[in-house]
N, C-alpha and C. Protein backbone atom coordinates (compact mmCIF):
# COMPACT_ATOMS: atom_id res chain seq x y z
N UNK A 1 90.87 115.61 99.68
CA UNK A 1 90.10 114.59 99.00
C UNK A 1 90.65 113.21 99.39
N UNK A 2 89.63 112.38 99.76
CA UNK A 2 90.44 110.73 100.06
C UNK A 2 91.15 110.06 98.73
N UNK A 3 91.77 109.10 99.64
CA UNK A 3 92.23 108.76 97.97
C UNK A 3 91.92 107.56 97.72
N UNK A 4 91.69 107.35 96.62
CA UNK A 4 90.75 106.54 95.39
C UNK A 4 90.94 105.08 95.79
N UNK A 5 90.00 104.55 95.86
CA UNK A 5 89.73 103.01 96.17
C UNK A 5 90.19 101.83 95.11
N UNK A 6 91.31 101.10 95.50
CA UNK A 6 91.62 99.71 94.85
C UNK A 6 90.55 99.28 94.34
N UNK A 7 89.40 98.88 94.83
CA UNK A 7 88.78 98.30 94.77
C UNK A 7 87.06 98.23 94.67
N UNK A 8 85.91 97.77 94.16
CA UNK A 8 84.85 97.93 94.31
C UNK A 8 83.86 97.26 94.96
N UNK A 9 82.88 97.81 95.50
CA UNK A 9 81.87 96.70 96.35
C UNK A 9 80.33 96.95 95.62
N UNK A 10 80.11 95.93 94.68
CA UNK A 10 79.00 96.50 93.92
C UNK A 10 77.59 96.46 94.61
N UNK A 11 77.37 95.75 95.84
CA UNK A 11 76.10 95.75 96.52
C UNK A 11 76.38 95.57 98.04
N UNK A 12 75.78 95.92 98.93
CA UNK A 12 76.12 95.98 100.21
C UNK A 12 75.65 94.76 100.85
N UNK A 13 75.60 93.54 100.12
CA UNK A 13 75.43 92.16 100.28
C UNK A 13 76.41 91.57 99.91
N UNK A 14 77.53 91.82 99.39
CA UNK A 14 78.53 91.49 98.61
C UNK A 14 79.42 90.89 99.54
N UNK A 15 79.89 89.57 99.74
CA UNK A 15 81.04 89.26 100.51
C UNK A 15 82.34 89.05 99.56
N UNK A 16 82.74 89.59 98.40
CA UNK A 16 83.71 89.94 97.47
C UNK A 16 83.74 91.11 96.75
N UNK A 17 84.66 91.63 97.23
CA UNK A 17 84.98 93.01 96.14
C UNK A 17 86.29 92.51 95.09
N UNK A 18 85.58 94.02 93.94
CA UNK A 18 86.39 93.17 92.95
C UNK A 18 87.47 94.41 92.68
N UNK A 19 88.54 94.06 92.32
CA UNK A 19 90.25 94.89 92.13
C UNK A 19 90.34 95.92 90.93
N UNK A 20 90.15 96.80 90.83
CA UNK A 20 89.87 97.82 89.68
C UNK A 20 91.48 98.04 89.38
N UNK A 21 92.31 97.32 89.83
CA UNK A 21 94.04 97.34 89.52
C UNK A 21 94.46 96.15 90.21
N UNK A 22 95.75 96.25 89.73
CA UNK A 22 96.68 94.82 90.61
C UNK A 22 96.96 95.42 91.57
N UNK A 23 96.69 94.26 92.70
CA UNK A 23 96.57 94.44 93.99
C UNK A 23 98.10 93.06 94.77
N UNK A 24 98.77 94.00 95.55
CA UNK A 24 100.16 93.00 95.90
C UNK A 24 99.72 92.63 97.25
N UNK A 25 100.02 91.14 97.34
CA UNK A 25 99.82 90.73 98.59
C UNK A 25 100.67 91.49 99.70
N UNK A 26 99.92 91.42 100.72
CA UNK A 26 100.79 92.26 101.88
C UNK A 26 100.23 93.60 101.91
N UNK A 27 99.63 94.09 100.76
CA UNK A 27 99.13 95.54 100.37
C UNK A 27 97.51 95.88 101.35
N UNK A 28 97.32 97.04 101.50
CA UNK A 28 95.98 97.08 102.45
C UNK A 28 95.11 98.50 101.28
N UNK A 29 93.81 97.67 101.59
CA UNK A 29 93.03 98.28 100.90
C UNK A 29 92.04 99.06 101.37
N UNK A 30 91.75 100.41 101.59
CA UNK A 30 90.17 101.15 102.38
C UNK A 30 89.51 100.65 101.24
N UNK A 31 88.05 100.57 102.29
CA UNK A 31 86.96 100.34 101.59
C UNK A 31 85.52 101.07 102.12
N UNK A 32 84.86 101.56 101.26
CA UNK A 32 83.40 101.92 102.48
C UNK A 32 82.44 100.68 102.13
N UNK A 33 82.06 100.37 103.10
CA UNK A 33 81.06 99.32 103.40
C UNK A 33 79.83 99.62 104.50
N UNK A 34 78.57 99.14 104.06
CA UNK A 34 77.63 99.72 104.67
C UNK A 34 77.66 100.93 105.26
N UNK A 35 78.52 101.77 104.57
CA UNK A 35 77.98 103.29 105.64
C UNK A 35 79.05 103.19 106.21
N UNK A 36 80.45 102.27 106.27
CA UNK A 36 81.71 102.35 107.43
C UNK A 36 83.40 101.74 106.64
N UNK A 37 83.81 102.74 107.09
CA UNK A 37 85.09 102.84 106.22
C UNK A 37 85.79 101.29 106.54
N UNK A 38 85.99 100.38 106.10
CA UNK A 38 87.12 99.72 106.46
C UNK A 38 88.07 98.74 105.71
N UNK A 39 89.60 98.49 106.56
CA UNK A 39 90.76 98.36 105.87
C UNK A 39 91.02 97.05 106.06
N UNK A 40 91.28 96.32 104.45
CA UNK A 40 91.82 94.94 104.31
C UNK A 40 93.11 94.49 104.23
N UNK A 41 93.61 93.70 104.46
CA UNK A 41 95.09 93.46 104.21
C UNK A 41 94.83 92.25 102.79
N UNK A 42 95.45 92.33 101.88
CA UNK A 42 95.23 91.72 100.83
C UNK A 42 96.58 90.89 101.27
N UNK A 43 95.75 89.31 101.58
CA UNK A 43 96.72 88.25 101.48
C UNK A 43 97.42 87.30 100.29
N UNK A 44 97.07 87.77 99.03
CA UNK A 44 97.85 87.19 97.78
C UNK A 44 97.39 88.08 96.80
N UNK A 45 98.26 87.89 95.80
CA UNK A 45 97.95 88.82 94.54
C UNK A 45 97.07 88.73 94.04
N UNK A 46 96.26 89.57 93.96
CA UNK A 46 94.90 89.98 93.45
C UNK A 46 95.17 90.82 91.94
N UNK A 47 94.83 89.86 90.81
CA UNK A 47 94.96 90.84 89.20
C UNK A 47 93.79 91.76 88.98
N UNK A 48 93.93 92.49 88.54
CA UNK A 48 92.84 93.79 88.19
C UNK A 48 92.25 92.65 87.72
N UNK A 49 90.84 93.48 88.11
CA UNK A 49 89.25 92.67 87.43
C UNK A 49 88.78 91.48 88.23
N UNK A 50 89.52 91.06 89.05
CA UNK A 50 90.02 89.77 89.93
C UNK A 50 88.90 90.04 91.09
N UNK A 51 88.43 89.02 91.89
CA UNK A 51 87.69 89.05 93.48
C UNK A 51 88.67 88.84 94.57
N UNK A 52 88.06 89.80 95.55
CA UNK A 52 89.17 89.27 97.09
C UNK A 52 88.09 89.12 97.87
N UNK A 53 88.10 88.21 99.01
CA UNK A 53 87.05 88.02 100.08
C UNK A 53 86.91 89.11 101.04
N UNK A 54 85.55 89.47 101.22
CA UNK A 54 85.66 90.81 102.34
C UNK A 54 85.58 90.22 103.84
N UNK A 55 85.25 88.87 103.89
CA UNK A 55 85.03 88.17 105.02
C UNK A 55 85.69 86.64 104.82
N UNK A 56 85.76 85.50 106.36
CA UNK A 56 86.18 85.06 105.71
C UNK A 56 84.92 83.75 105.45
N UNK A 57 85.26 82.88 104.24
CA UNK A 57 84.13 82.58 103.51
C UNK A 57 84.13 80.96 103.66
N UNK A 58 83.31 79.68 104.42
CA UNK A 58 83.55 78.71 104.41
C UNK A 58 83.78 77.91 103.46
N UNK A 59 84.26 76.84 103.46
CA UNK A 59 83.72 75.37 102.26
C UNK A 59 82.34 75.48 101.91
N UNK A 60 81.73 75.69 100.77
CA UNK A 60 80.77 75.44 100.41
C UNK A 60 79.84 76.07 100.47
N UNK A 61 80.01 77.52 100.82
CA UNK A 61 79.43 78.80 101.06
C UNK A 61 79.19 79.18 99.58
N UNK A 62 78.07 80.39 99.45
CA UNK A 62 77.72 81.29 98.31
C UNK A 62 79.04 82.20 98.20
N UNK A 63 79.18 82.07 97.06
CA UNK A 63 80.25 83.54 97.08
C UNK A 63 78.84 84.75 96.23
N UNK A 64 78.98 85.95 96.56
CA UNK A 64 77.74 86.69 97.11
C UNK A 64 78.22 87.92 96.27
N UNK A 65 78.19 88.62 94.74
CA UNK A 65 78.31 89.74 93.93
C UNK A 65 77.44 90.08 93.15
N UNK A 66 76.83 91.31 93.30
CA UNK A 66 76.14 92.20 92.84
C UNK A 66 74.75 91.93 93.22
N UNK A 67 74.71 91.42 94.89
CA UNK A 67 73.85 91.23 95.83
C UNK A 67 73.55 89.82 95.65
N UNK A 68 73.83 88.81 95.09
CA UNK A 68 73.56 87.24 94.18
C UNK A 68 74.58 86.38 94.07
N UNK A 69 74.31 84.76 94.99
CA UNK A 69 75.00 84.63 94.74
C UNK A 69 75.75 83.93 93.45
N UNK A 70 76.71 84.12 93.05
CA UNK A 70 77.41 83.58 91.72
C UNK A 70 78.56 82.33 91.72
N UNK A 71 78.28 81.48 92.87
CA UNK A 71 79.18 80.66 92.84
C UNK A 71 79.01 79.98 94.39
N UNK A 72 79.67 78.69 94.76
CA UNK A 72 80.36 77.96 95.80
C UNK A 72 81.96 77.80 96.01
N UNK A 73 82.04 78.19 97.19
CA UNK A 73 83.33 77.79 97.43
C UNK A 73 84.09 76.69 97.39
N UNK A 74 84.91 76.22 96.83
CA UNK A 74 85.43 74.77 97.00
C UNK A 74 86.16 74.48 98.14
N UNK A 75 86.85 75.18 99.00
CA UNK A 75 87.63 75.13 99.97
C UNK A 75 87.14 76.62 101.01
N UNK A 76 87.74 76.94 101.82
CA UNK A 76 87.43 77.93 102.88
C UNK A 76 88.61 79.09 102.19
N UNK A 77 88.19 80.25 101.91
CA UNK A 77 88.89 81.49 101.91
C UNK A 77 88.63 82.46 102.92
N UNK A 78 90.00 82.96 103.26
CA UNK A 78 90.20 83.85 104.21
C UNK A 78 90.04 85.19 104.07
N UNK A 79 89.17 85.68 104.67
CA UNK A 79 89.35 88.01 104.21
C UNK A 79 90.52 88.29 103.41
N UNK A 80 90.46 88.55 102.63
CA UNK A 80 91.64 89.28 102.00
C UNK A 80 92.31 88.60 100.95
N UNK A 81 91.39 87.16 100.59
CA UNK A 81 92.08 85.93 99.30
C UNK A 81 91.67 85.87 98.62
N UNK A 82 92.23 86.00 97.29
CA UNK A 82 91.62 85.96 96.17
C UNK A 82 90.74 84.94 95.79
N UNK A 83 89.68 85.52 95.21
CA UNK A 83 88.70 84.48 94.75
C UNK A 83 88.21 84.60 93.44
N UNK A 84 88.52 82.95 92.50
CA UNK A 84 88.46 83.28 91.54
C UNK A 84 88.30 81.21 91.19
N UNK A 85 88.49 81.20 89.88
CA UNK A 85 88.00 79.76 89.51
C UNK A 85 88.87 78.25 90.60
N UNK A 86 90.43 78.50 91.38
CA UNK A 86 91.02 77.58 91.97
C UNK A 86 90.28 77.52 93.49
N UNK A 87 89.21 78.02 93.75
CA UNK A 87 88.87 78.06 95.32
C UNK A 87 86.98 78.09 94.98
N UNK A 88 86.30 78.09 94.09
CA UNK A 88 84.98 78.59 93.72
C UNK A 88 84.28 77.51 92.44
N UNK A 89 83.24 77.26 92.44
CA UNK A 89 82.70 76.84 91.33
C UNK A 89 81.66 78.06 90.79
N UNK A 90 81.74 78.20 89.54
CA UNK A 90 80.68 79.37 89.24
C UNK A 90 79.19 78.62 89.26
N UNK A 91 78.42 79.68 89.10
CA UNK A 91 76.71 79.25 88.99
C UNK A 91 76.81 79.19 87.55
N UNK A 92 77.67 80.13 86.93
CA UNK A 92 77.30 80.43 85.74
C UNK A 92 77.18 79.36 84.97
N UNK A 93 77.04 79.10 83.82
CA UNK A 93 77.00 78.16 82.45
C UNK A 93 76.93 76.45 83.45
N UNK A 94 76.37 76.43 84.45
CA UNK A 94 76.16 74.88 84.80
C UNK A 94 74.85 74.54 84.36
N UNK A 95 74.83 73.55 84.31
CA UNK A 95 73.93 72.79 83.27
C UNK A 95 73.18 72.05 85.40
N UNK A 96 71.80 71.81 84.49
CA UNK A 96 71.10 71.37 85.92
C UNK A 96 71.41 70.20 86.30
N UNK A 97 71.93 69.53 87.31
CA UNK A 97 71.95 67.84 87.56
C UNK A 97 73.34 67.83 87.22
N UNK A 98 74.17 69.02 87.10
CA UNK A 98 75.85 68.60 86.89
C UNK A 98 76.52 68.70 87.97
């Protein structure tokens, strides 16, 4: 039996999976993606419940979960960096014209 995935990819549009445990930088994660197995190197600590980039993601890009995206990047993240409120603005709770 393989063994059990760090991590989840909730839509196959998703350029962030999210950490179903704490994840240590330096640590490598399998993943199946579209139909193809593949392995991340997690470049900083990733807390359970937390996002890591599956690609890497420009300034000002969609960050892209549960096929939608839910946010902009504030800076450029690299495959394998956590993504979370210091690198992202959410879509969520913004008010229009803010």
């Amino acid at each position: 039996m393989p063994a059990r995935s760090k991590a989840i990819i909730i839509n196959e549009r998703d350029n962030v999976a999210t950490a179903i445990g704490p994840l240590k930088a330096g640590s490598w994660v399998n993943l199946a993606t579209q139909g193809r197995q593949e392995k991340i190197k997690i470049l900083s600590t990733i807390p359970m419940g937390h996002k890591f980039a599956l690609k890497d993601i420009g300034k000002g890009e969609d960050v892209i979960k549960y096929g939608e995206p839910i946010g902009k990047t504030t800076a450029p993240i690299a495959r394998g960096e956590h993504v979370h409120v210091h690198n992202v603005v959410s879509h969520r709770g913004r008010k229009e014209g803010a």
